[in-house]
C-alpha atoms as a PDB file:
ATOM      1  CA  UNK A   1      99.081-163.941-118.632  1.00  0.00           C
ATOM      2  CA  UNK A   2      99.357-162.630-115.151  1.00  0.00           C
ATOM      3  CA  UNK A   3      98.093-159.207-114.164  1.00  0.00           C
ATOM      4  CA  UNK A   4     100.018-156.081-113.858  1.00  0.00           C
ATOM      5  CA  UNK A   5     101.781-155.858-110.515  1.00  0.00           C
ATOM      6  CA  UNK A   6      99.885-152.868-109.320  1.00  0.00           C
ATOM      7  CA  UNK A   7      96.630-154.560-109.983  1.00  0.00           C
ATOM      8  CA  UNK A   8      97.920-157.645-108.025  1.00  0.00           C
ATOM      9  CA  UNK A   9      98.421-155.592-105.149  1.00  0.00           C
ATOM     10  CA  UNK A  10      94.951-153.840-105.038  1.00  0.00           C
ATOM     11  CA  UNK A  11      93.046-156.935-105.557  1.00  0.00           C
ATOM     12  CA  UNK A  12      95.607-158.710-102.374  1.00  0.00           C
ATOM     13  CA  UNK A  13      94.409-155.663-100.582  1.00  0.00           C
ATOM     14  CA  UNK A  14      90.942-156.317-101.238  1.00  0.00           C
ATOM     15  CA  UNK A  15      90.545-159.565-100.335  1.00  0.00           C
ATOM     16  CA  UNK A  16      92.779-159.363 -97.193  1.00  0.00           C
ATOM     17  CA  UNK A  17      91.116-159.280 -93.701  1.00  0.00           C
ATOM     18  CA  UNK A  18      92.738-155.357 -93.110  1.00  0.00           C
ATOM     19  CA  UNK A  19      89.813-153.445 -94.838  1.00  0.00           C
ATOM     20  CA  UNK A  20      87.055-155.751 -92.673  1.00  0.00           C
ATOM     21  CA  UNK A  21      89.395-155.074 -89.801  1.00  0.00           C
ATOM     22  CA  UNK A  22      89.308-151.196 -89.762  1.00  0.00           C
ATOM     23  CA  UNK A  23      85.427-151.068 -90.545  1.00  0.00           C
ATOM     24  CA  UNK A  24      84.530-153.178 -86.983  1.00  0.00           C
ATOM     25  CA  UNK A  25      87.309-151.210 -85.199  1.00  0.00           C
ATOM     26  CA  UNK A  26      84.933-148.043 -86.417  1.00  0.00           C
ATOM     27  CA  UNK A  27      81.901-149.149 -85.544  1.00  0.00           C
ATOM     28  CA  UNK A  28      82.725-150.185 -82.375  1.00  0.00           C
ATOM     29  CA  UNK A  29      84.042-147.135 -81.236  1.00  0.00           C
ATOM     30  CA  UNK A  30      81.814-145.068 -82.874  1.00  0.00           C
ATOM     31  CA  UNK A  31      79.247-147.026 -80.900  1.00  0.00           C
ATOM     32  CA  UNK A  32      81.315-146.013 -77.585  1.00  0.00           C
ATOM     33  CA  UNK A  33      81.172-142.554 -78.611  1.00  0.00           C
ATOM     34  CA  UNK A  34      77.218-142.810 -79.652  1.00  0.00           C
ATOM     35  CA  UNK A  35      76.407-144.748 -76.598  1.00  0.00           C
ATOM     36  CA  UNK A  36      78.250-141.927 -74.122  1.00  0.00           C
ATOM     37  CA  UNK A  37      76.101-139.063 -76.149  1.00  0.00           C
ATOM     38  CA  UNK A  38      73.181-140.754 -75.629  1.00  0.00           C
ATOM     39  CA  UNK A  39      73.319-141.639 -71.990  1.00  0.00           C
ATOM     40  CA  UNK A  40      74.345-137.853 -72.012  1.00  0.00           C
ATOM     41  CA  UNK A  41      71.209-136.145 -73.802  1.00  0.00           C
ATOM     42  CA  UNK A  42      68.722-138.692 -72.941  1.00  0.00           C
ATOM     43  CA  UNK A  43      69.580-139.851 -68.942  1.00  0.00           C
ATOM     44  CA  UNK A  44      71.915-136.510 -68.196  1.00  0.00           C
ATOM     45  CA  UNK A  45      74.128-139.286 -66.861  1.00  0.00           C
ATOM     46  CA  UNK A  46      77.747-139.726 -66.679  1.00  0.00           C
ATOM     47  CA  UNK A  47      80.202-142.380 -65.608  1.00  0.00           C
ATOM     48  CA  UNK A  48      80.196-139.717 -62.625  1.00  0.00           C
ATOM     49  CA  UNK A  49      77.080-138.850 -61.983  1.00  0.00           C
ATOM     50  CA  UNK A  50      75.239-142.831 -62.777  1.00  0.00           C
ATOM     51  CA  UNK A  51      77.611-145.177 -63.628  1.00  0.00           C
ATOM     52  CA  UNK A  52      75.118-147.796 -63.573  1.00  0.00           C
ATOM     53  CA  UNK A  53      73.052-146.298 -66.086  1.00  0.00           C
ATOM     54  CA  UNK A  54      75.731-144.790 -68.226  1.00  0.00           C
ATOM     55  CA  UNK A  55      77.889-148.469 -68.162  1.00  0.00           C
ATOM     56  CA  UNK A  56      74.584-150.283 -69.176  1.00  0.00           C
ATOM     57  CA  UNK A  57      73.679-148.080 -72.100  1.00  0.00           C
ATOM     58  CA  UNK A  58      77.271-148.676 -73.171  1.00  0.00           C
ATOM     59  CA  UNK A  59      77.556-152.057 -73.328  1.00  0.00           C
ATOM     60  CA  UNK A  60      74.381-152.552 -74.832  1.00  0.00           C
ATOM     61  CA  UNK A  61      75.130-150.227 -77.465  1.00  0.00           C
ATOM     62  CA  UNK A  62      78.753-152.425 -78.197  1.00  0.00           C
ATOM     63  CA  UNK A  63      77.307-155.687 -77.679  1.00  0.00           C
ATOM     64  CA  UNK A  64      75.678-156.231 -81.137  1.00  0.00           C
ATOM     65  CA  UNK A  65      78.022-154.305 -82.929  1.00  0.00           C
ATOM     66  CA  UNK A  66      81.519-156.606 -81.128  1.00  0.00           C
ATOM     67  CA  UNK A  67      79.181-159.687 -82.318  1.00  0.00           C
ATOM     68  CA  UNK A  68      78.035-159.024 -85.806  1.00  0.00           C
ATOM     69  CA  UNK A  69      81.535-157.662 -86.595  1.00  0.00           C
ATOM     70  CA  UNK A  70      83.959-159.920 -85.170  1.00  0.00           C
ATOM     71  CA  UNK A  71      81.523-162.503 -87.009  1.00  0.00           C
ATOM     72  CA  UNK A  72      82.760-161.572 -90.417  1.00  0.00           C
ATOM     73  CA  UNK A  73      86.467-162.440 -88.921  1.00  0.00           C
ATOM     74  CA  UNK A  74      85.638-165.802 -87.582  1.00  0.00           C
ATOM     75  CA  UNK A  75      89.123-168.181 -88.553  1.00  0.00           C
ATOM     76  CA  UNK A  76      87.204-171.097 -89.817  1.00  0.00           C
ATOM     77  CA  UNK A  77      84.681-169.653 -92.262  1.00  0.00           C
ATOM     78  CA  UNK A  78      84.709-172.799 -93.896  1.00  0.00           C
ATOM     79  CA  UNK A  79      83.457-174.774 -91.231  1.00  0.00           C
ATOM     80  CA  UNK A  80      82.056-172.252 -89.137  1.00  0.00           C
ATOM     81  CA  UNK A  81      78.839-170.133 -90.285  1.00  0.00           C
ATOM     82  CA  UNK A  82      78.399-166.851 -89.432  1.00  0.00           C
ATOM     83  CA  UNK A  83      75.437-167.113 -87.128  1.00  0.00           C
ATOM     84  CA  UNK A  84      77.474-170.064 -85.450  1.00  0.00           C
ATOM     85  CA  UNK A  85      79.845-167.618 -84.777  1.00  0.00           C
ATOM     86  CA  UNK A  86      77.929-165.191 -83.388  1.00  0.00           C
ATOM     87  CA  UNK A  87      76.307-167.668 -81.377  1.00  0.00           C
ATOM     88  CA  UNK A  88      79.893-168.306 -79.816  1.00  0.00           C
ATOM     89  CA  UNK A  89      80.395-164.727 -78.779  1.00  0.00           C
ATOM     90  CA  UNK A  90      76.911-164.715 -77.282  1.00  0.00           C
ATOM     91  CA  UNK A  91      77.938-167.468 -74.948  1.00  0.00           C
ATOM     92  CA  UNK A  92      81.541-165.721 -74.412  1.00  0.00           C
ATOM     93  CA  UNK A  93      79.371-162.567 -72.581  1.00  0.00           C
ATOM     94  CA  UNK A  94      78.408-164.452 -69.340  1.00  0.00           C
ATOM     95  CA  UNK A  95      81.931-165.614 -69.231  1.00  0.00           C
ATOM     96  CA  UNK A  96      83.685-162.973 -69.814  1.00  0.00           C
ATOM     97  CA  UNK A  97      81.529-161.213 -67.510  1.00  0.00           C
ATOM     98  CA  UNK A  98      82.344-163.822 -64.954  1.00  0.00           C
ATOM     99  CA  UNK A  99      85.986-163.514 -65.559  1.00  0.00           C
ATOM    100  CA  UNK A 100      86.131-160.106 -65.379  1.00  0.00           C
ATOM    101  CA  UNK A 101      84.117-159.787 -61.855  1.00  0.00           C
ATOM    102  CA  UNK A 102      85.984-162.181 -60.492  1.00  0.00           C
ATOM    103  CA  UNK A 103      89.190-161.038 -61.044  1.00  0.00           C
ATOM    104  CA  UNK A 104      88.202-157.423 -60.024  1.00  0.00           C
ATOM    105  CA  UNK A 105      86.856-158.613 -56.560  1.00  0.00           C
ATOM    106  CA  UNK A 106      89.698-160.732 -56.038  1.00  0.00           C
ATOM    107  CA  UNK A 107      92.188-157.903 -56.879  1.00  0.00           C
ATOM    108  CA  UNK A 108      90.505-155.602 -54.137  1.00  0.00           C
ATOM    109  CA  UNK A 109      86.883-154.541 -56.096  1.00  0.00           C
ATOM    110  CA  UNK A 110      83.966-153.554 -53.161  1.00  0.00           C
ATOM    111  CA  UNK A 111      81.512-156.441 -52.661  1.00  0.00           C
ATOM    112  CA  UNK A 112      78.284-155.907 -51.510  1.00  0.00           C
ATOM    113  CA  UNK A 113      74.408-155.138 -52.638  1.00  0.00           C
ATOM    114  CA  UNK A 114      75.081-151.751 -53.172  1.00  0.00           C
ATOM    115  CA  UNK A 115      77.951-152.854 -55.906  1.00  0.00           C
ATOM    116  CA  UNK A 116      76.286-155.431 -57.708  1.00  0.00           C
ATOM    117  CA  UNK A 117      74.617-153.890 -60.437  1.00  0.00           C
ATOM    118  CA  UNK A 118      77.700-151.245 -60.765  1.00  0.00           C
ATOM    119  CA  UNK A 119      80.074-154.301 -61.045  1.00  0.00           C
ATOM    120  CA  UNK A 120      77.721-156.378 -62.921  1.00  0.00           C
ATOM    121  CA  UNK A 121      77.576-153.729 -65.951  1.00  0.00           C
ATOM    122  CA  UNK A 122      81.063-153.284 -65.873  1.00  0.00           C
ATOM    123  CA  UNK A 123      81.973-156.535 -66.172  1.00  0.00           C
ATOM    124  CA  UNK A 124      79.740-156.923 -69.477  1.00  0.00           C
ATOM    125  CA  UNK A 125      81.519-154.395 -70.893  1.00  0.00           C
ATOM    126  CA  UNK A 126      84.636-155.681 -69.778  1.00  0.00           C
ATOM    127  CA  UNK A 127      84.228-158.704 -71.432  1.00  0.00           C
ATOM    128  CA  UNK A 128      82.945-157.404 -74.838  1.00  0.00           C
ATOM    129  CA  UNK A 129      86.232-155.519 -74.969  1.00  0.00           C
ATOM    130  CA  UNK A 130      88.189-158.821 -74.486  1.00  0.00           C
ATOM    131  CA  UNK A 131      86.678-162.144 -74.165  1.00  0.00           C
ATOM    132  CA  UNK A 132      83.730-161.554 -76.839  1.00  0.00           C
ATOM    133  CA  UNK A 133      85.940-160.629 -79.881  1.00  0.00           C
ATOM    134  CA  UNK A 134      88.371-164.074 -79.443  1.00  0.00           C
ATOM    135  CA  UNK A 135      85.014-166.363 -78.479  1.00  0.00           C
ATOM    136  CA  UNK A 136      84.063-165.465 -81.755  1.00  0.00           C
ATOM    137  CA  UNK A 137      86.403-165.021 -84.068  1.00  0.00           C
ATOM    138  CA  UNK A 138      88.129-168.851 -82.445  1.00  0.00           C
ATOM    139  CA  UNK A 139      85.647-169.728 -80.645  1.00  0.00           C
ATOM    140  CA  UNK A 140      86.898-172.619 -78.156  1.00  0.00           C
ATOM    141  CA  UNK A 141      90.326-173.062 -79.850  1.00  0.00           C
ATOM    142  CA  UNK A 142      92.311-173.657 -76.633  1.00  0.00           C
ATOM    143  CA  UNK A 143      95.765-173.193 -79.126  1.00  0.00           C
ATOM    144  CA  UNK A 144      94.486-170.312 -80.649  1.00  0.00           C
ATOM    145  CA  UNK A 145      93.897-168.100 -77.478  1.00  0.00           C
ATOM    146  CA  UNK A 146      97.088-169.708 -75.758  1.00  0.00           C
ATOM    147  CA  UNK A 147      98.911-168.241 -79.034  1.00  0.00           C
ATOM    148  CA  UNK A 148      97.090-164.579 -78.266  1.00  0.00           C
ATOM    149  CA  UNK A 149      96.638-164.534 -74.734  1.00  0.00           C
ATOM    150  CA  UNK A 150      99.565-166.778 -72.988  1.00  0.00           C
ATOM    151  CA  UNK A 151     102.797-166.861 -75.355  1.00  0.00           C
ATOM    152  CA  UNK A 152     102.016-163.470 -77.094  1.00  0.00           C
ATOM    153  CA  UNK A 153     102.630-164.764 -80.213  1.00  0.00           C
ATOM    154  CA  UNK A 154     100.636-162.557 -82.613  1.00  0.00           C
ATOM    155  CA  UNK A 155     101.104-163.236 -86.545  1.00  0.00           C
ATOM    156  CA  UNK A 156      98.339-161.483 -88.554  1.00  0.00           C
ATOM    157  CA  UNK A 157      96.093-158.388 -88.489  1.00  0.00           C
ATOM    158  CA  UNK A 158      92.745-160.051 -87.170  1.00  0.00           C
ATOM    159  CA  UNK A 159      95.545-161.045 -84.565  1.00  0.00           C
ATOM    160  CA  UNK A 160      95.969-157.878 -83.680  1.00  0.00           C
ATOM    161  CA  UNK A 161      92.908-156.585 -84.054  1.00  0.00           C
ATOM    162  CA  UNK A 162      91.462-159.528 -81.119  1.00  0.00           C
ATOM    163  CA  UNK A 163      94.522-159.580 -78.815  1.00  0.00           C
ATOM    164  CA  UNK A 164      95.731-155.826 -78.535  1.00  0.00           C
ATOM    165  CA  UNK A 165      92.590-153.735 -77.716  1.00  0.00           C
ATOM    166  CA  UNK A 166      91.415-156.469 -74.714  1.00  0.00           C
ATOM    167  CA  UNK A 167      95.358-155.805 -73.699  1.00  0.00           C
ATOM    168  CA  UNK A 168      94.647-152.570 -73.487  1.00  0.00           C
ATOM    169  CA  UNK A 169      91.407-152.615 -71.867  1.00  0.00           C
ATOM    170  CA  UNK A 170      92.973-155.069 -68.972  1.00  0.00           C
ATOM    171  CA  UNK A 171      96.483-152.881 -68.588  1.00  0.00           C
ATOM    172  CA  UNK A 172      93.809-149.564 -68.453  1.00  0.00           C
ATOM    173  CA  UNK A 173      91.496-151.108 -65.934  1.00  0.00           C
ATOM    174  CA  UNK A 174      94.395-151.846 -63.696  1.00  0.00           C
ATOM    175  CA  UNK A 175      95.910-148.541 -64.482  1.00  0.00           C
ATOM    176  CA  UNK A 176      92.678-147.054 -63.915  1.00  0.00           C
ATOM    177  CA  UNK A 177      92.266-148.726 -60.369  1.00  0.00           C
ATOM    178  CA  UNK A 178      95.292-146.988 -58.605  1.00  0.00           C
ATOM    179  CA  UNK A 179      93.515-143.909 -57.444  1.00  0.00           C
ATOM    180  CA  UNK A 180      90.931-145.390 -56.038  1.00  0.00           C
ATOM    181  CA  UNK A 181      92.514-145.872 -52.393  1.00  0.00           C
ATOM    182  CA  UNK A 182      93.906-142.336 -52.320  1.00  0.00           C
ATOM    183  CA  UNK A 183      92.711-140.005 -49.454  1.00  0.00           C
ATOM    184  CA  UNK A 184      91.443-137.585 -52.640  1.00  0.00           C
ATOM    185  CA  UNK A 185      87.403-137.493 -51.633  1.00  0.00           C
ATOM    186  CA  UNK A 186      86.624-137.270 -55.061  1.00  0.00           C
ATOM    187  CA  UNK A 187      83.519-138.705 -57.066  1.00  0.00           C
ATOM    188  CA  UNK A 188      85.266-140.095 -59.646  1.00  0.00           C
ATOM    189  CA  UNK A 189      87.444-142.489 -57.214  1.00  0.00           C
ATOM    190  CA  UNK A 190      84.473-144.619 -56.376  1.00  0.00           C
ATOM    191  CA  UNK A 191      84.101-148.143 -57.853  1.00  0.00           C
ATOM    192  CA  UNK A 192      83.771-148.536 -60.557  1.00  0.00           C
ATOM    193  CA  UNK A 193      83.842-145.232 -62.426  1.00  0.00           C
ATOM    194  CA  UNK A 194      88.617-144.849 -62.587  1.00  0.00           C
ATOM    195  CA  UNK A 195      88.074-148.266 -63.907  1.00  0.00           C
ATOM    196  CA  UNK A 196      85.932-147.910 -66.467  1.00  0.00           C
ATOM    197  CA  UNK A 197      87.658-144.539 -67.492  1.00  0.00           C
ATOM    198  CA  UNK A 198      90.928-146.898 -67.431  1.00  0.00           C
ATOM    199  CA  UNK A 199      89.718-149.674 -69.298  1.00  0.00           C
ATOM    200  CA  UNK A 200      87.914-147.652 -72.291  1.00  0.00           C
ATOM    201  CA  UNK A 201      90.786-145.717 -72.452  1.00  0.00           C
ATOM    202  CA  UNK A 202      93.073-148.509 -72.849  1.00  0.00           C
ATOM    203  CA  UNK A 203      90.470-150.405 -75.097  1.00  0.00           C
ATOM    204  CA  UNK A 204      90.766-147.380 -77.523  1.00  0.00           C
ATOM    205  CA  UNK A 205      94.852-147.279 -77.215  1.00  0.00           C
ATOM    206  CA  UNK A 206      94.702-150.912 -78.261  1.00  0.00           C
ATOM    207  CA  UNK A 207      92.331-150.258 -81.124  1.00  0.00           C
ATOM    208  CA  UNK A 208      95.028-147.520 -82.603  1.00  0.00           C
ATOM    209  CA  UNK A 209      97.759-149.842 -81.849  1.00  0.00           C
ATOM    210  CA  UNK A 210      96.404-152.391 -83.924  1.00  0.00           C
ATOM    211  CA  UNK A 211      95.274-150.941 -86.665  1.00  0.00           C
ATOM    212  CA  UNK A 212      99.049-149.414 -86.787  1.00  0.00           C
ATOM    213  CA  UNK A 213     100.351-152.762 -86.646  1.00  0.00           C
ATOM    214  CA  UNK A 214      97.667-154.087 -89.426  1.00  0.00           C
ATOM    215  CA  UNK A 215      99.158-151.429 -91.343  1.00  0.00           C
ATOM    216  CA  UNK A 216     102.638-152.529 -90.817  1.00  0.00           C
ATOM    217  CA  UNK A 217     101.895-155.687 -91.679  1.00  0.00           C
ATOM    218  CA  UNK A 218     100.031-155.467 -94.502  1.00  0.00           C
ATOM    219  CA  UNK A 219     103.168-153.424 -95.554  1.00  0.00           C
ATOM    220  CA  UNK A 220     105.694-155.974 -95.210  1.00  0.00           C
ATOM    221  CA  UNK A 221     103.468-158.617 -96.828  1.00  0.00           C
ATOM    222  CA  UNK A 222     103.494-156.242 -99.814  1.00  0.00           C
ATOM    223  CA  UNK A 223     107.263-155.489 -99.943  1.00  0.00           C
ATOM    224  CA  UNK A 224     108.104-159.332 -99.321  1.00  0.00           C
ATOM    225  CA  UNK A 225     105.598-160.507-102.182  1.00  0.00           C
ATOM    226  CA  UNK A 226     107.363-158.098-104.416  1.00  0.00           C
END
């Protein structure tokens, strides 16, 4: 005897990825949140006033929440252990990192000494808002982050949940990087403090626009199994 369909569709929703998917998505940006209060009461510091500071008390404060979250979403679960997965987004931090400096400096970011902790710190964060999550939820799957990152194609809500926030945070930081050569004179124009604002900003924007989409989804999944 199968079970009523109303139970069937709790117990679906239970075991899907969606309720896993909204709990990281809090924590991480409750961490953001924490982390800016923090730097705030304890440092007085700002993005403004210290970005160094402020951007490393930040990413510290996401790091271990991005990797013991995205950990519960890894694809293969099967053949991949938890701690194996968090040991792949631990490796995707220098890379990211990496990635994300580079590509700032070649797009026009200041080079020098007196940039290299500022650009250092953002790139961290930078990359736990993009490379970390997909290192470890698919760890070196070339077809897997080709599917997210180069055709678009995005199926499913962990899908969403990886590829549209590190979107965002990439379309922000760009965003973010236009008033930076205006004739303005204001504090918040230097590197890398529009940036960051951009790319947090856009990070969040992609968090929302996921978890709308997981929503959606999860809708349609509901309505076609019926």
């Amino acid at each position: 005897m199968s079970p009523p369909k109303e139970l069937k569709i709790a117990l679906d929703c239970f075991s899907s990825p969606l309720p896993k998917v909204f709990a990281v998505h809090f924590l991480c940006c409750f961490a953001l949140a924490a982390a800016f209060q923090f730097a705030h009461v304890y440092y007085s510091s700002s993005l403004v006033s210290d970005p160094v500071k402020t951007l490393l008390v930040l990413w510290i404060a996401e790091c271990p929440i991005v990797l013991l979250g995205y950990g519960f979403l890894r694809q293969d679960p099967d053949s991949c252990s938890y701690w194996k997965a968090v040991g792949r987004g631990i490796i995707g931090i220098p890379a990211g990192a990496l990635l994300s400096a580079s590509g700032a400096i070649i797009l026009g970011a200041p080079v020098g000494l007196q940039y290299l902790t500022k650009t250092l710190n953002w790139s961290f964060l930078l990359s736990l808002f993009t490379v970390v999550p997909s290192a470890t939820v698919f760890g070196p799957s070339w077809r897997d982050w080709q599917h997210l990152f180069g055709n678009l194609k995005i199926t499913g809500n962990v899908d969403h949940m990886v590829s549209l926030p590190a979107h965002g945070a990439v379309i922000g930081a760009w965003f973010g990087a236009w008033p930076m050569p205006l004739d303005w004179e204001r504090p918040w124009q230097e590197w890398p403090i529009c940036v960051s604002y951009g790319a947090i900003t856009g990070y969040l924007l992609g968090v929302i626009a996921s978890l709308i989409f997981a929503l959606v989804f999860q809708r349609s999944k509901h309505t076609k199994s019926e």
